[in-house]
Protein backbone atom coordinates (compact mmCIF):
# COMPACT_ATOMS: atom_id res chain seq x y z
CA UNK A 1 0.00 0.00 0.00
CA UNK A 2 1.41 3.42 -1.32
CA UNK A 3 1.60 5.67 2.31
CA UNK A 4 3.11 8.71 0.45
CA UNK A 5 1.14 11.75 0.09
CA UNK A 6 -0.45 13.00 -3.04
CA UNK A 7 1.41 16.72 -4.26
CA UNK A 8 -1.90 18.25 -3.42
CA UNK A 9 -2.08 16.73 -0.13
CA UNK A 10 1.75 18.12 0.66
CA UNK A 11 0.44 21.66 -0.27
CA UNK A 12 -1.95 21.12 1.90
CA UNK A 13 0.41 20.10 4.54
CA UNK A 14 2.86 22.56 3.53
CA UNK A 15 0.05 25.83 4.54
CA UNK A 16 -1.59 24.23 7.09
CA UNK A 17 1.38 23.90 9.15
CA UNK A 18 2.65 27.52 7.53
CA UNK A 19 -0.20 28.94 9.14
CA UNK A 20 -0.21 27.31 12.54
CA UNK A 21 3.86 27.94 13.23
CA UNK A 22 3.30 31.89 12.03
CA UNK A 23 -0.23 32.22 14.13
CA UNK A 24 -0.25 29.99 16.80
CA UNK A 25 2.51 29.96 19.46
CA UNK A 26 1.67 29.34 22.73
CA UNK A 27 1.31 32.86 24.03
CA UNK A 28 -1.05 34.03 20.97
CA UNK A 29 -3.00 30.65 21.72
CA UNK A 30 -3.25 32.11 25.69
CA UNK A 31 -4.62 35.42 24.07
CA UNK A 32 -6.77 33.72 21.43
CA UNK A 33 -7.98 31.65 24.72
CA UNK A 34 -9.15 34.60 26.78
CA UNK A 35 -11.78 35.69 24.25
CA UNK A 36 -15.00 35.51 24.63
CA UNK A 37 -15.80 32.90 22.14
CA UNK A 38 -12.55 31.05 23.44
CA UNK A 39 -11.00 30.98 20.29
CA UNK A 40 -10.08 33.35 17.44
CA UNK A 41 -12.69 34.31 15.08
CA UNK A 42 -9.66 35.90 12.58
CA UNK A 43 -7.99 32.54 12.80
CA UNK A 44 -11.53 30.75 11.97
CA UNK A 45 -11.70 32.87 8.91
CA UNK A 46 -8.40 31.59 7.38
CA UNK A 47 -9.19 28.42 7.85
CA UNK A 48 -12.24 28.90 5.80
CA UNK A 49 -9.72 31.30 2.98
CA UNK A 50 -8.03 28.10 3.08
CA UNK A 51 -10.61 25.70 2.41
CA UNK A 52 -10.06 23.72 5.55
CA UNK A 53 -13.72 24.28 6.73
CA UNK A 54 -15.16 22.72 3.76
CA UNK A 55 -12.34 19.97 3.41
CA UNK A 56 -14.63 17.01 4.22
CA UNK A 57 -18.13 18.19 2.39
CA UNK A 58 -18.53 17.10 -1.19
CA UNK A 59 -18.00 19.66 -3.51
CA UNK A 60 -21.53 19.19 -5.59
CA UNK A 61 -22.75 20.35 -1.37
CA UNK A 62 -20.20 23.25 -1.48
CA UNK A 63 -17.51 21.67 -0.18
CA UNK A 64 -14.03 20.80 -1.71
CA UNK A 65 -14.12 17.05 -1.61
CA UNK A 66 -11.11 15.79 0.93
CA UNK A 67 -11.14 12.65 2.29
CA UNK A 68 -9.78 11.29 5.75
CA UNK A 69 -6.43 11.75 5.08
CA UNK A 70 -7.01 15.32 4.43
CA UNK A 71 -8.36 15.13 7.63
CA UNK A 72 -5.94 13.89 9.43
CA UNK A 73 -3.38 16.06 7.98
CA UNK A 74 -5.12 19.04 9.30
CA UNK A 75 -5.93 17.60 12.95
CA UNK A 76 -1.99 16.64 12.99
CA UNK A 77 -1.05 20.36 12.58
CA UNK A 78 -3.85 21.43 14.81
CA UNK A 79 -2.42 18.98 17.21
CA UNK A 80 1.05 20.56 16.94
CA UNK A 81 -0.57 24.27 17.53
CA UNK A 82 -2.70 23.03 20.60
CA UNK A 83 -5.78 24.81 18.11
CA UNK A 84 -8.64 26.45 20.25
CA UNK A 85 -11.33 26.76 17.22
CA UNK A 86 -14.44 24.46 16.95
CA UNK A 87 -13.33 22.79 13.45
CA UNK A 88 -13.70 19.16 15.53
CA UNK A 89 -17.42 20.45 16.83
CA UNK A 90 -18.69 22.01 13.63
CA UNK A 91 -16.81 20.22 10.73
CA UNK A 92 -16.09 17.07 12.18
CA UNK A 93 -19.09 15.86 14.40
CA UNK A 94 -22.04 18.11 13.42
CA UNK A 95 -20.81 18.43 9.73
CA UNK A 96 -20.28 14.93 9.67
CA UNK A 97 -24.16 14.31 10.82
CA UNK A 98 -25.07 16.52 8.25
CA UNK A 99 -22.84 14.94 5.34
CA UNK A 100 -24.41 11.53 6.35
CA UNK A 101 -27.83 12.10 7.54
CA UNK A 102 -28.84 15.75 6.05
CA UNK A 103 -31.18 16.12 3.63
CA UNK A 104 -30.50 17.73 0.41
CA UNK A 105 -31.83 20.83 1.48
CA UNK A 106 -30.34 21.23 4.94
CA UNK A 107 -27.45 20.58 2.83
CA UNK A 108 -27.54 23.24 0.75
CA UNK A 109 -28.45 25.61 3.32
CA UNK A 110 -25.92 24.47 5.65
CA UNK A 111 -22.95 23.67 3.96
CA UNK A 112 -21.69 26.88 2.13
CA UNK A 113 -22.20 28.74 5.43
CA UNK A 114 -19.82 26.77 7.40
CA UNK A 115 -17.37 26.09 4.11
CA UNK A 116 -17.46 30.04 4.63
CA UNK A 117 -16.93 30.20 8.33
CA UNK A 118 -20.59 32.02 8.73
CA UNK A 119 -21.50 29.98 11.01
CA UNK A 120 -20.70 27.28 14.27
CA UNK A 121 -22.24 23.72 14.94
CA UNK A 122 -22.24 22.02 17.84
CA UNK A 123 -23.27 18.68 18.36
CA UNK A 124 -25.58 17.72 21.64
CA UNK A 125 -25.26 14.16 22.60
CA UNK A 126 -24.07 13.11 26.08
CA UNK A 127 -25.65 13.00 28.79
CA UNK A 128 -24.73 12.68 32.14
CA UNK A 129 -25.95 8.96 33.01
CA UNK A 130 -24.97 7.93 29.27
CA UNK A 131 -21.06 7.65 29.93
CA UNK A 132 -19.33 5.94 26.83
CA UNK A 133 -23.03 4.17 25.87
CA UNK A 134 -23.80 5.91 22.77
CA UNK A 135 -27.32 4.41 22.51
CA UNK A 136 -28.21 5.97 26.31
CA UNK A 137 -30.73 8.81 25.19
CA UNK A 138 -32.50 9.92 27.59
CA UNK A 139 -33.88 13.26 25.80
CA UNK A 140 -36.79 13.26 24.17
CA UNK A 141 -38.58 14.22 21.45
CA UNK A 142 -42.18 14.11 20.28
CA UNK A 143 -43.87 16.20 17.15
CA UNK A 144 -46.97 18.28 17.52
CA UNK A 145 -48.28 17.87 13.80
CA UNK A 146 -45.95 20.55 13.06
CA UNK A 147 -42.90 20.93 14.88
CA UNK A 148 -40.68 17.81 16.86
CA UNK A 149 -40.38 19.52 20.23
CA UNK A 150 -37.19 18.47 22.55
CA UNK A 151 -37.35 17.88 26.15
CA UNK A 152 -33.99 17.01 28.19
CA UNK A 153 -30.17 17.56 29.39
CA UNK A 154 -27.55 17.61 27.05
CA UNK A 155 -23.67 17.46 29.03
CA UNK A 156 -20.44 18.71 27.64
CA UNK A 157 -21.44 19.62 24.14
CA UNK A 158 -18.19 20.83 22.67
CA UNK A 159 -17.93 24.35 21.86
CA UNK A 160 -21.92 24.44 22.56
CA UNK A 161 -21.93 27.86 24.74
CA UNK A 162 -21.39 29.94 21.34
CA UNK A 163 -22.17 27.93 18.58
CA UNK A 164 -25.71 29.40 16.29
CA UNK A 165 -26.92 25.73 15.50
CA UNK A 166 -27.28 22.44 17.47
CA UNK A 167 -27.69 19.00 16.15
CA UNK A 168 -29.57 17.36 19.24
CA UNK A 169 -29.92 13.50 19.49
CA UNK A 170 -33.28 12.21 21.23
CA UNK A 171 -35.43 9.66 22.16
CA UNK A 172 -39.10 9.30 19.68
CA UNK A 173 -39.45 5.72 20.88
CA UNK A 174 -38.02 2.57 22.71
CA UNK A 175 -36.68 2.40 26.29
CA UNK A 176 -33.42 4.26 27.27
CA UNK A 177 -30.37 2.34 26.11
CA UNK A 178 -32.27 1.14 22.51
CA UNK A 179 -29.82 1.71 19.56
CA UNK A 180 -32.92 1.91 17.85
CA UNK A 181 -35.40 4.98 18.31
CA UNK A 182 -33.21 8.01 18.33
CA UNK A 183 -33.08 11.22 16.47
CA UNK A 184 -31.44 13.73 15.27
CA UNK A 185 -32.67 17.49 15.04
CA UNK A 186 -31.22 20.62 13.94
CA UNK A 187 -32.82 23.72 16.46
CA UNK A 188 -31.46 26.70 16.80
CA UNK A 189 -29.33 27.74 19.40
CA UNK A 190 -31.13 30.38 20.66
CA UNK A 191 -34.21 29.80 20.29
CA UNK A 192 -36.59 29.42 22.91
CA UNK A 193 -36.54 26.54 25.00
CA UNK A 194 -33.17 26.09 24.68
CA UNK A 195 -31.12 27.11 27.93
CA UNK A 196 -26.91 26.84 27.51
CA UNK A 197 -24.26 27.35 30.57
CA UNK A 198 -20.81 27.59 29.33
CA UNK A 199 -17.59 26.90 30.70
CA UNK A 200 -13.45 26.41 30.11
CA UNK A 201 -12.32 23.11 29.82
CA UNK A 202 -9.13 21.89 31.48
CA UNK A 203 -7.18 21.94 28.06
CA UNK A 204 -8.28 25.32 27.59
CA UNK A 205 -11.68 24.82 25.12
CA UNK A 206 -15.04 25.73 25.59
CA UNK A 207 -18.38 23.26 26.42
CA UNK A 208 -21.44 24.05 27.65
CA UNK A 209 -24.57 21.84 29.75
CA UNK A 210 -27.66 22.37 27.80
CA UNK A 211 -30.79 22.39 28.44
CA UNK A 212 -33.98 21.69 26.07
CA UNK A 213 -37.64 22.26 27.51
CA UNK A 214 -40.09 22.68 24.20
CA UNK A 215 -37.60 23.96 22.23
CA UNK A 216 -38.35 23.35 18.77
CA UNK A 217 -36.39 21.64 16.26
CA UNK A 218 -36.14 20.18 12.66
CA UNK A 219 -35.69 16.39 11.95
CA UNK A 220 -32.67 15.57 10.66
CA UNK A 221 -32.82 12.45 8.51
CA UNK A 222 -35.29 9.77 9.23
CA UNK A 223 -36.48 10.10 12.85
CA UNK A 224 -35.39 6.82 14.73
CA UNK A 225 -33.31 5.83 12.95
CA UNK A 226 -30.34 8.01 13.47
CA UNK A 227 -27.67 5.81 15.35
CA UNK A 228 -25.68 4.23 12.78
CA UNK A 229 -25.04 7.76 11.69
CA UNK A 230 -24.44 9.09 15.20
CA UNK A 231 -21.64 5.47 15.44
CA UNK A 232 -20.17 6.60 11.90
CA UNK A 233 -19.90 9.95 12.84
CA UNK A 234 -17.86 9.18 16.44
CA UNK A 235 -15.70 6.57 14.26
CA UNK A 236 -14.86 9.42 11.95
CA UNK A 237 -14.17 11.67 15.12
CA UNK A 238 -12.04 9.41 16.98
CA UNK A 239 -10.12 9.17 13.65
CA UNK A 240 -9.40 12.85 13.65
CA UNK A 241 -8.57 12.77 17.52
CA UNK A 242 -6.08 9.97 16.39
CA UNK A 243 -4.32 12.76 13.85
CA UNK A 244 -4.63 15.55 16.31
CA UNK A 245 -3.01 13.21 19.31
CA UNK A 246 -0.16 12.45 17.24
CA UNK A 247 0.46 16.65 16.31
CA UNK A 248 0.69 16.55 20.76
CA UNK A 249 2.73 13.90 20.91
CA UNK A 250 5.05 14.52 18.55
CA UNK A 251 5.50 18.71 19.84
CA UNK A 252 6.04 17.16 23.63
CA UNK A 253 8.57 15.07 22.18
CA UNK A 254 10.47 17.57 20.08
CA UNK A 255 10.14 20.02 23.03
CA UNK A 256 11.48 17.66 25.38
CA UNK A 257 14.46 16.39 23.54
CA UNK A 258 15.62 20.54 22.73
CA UNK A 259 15.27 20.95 26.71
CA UNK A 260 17.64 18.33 27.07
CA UNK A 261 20.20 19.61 24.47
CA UNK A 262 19.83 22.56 26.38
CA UNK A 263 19.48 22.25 30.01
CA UNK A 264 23.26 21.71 31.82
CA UNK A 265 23.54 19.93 34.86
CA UNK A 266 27.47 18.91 36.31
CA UNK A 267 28.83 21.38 33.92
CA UNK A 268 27.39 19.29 30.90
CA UNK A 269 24.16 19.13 28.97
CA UNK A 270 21.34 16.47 30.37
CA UNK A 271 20.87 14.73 27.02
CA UNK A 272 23.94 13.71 27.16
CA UNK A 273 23.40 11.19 30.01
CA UNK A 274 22.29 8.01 28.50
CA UNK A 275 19.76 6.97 30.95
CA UNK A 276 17.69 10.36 29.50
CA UNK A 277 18.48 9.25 26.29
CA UNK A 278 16.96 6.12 26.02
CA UNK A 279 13.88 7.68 28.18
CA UNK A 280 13.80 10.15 24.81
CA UNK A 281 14.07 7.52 22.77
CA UNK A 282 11.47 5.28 24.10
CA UNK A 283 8.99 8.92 23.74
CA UNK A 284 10.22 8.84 20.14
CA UNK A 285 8.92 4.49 20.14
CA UNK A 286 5.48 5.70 21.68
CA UNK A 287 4.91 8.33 19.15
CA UNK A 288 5.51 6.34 16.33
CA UNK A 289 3.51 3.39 17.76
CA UNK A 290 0.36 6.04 17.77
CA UNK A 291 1.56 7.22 14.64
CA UNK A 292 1.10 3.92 12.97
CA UNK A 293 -2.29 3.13 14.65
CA UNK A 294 -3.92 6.91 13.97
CA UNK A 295 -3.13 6.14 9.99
CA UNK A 296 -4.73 2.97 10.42
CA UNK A 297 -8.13 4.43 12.06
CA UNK A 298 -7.61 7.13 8.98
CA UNK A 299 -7.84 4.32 6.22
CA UNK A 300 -10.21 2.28 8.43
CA UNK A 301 -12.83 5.54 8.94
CA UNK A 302 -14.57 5.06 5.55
CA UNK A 303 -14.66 0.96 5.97
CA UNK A 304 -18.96 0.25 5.20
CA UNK A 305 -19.04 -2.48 7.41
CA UNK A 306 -19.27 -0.91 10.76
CA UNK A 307 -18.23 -3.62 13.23
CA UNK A 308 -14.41 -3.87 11.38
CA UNK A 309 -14.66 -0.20 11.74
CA UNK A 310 -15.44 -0.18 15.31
CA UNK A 311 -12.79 -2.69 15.95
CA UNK A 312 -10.07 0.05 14.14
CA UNK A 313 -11.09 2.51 15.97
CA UNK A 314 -11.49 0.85 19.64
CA UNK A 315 -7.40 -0.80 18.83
CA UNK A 316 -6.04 3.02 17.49
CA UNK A 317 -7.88 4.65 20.92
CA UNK A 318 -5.95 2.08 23.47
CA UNK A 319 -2.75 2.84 21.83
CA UNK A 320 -3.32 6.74 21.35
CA UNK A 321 -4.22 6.26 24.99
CA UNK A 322 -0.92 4.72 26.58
CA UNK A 323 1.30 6.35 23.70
CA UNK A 324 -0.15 9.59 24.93
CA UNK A 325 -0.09 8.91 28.51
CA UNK A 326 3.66 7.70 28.32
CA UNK A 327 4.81 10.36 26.20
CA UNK A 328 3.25 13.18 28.54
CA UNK A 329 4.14 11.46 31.66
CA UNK A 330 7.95 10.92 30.28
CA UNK A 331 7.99 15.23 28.77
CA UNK A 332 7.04 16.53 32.15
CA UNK A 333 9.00 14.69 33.94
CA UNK A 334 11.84 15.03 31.94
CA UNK A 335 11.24 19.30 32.27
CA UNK A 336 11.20 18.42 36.13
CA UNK A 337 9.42 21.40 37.86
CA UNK A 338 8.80 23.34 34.97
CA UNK A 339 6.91 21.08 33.52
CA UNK A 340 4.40 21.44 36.07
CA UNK A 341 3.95 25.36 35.51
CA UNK A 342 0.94 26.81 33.77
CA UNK A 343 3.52 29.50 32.12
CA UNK A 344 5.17 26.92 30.06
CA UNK A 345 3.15 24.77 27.23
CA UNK A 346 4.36 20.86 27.97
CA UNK A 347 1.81 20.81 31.04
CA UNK A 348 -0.74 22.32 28.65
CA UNK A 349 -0.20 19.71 25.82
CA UNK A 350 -0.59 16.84 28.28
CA UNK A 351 -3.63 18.50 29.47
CA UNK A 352 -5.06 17.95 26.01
CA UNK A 353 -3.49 14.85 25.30
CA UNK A 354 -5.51 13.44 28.68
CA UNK A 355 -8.74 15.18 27.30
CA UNK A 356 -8.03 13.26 23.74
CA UNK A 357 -8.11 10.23 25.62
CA UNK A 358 -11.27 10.52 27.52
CA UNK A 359 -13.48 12.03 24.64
CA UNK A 360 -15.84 8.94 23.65
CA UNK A 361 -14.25 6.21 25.63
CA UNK A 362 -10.21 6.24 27.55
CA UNK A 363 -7.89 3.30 26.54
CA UNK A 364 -9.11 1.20 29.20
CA UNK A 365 -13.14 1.43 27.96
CA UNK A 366 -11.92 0.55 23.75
CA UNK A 367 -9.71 -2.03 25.24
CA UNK A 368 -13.15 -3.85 27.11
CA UNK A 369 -15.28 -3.59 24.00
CA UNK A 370 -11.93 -4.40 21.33
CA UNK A 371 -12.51 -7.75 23.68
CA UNK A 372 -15.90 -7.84 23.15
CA UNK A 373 -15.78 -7.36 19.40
CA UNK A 374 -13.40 -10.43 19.31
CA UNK A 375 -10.49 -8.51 18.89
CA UNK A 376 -8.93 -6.34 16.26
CA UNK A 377 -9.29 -9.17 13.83
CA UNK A 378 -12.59 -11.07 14.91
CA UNK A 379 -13.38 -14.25 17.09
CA UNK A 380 -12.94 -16.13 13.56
CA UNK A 381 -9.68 -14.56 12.54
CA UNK A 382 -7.84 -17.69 13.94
């Protein structure tokens, strides 16, 4: 299998990272942070002169027709900038939903407007009791002839505090935990009904808990039959987690090994001790380790059948999860009490690198249902 990227793909490798390393060091990300939105709005507007915000949309919807890879190459370089703006809320999960479920339509209205950076998508789905159970809806929603109204609690919608639109997932039918039953609906954020308390997470973004009481809202697909969409949609998300873990990884690990080439201890440079070197080189093991198993969730994301894509997906999210945990652990400690300081970024990239791992399931919940699926290969593989 040819791994080598395409000359448009390297272009768009070549800006992307351009852009981050002349925009986004880690004092303008502090400043882009303490907005009001959380992120930079200027910065969100390049990405859409670029064409990143329409990367993944078809171009017949007003897209520009990327792929996964294209994907990952931008979450990579996001990764490396620690990037504050919503692209995995709005272009990933909610622009996924409506690339897979919207109708042609919604589409059309949609589409354009985020490939323009007009507007911001957030995607409501957790809930508190639902944990990594996708299928645990408790929201509901019920139509009055005219309208589907939504009653519930939505938790830690990303980026939903100042996003304009919400894709909501509830309940029309079947008890809590049915796969089958659920919905999807498009309402506007502020619209009545619709109550939103934002707040800072610890790696710096934004969330919000929302709350729907006959707020009004527009089906989304078929009613009921929205999981498989809401599963593909997650699969294609942890993919681009994957991407963006890597970017972390691989800036703790370049940080790390120019702090040792530069910090003197005894009258000599630390990296030159061998014990730090092989704790450098085993970082360098871990990164490539994820890097292997993030471009195998990338090929795997468009895979039809979704069990073998589930199975990708739960084996690159165990090893993104102890590649990132021993990388981060091994770059702080390796800083020693600097590490530890809020004024200096290797604290700040393991704070995102933990927050990678818990979004949609930690290392130790893909590894339990990898088991349960039979294994990356199947009960039968034998």
């Amino acid at each position: 299998m040819d791994f080598d990227l395409s000359e448009e793909q390297r272009l768009l490798r070549d800006s992307v990272e351009r852009l981050i390393a002349d925009r986004y060091g880690f004092e303008q990300r502090t400043t882009y942070g303490k907005r009001p939105e959380g992120f930079s709005p200027e910065l969100w507007s390049a990405y859409a002169d670029l064409g990143l915000l329409g990367l993944p949309f078809a171009e017949d919807d007003g897209g520009f027709g990327g792929g996964p890879i294209e994907t990952m190459i931008v979450m990579e370089a996001f990764g490396r900038g620690l990037v504050l703006e919503p692209y995995l809320a709005t272009v990933i999960l909610a622009g996924g939903l409506l690339r897979h479920a919207g109708s042609a339509d919604q589409k059309a209205a949609l589409i354009p407007r985020i490939s323009a950076g007009e507007v911001v998508l957030a995607f409501a789905h957790a809930e508190r009791q639902s944990r990594n159970s996708l299928s645990d809806v408790a929201a509901t929603a019920r139509s009055d002839g005219v309208n589907w109204v939504l009653d519930g609690e939505k938790s830690l919608v990303l980026h939903g505090d100042h996003a304009d639109q919400l894709i909501v997932s509830a309940r029309i039918s079947g008890a809590r935990r049915d796969r089958a039953g659920i919905g999807l609906f498009l309402i506007d954020a502020g619209a009545p009904g619709v109550t939103r308390r934002g707040y800072p997470t610890q790696d710096g973004l934004r969330a919000a808990e929302i709350s729907l009481a006959g707020a009004h809202g527009v089906a989304l697909g078929t009613p009921g039959e929205a999981f498989p969409h809401i599963a593909r949609v997650v699969d294609e998300a942890i993919a681009a987690l994957c991407a963006e873990a890597v970017g972390v990884m691989a800036m703790m690990h370049e940080t790390t090994v120019d702090y040792l080439k530069q910090r003197k201890q005894f009258g000599r440079a630390i990296g030159e001790f061998q014990v730090l070197q092989h704790r450098a080189v085993d970082m360098f093991v871990a990164l490539e380790q994820a890097r292997s198993m993030a471009l195998f969730a990338t090929v795997m994301a468009t895979e039809p059948d979704a069990t073998e894509r589930r199975r990708a997906m739960c084996a690159a999210k165990v090893q993104i999860g102890r590649s990132g945990r021993q990388v981060g652990q091994e770059a702080v400690q390796l800083h020693g009490g600097i590490g530890m300081t809020m004024e200096y970024k290797v604290g700040h990239y393991f704070k995102r690198m933990a927050m990678i791992d818990l979004m949609f399931g930690d290392a130790d919940a893909h590894l339990v249902e990898l088991a349960e699926l039979g294994g990356l290969f199947g009960r039968d593989a034998a």
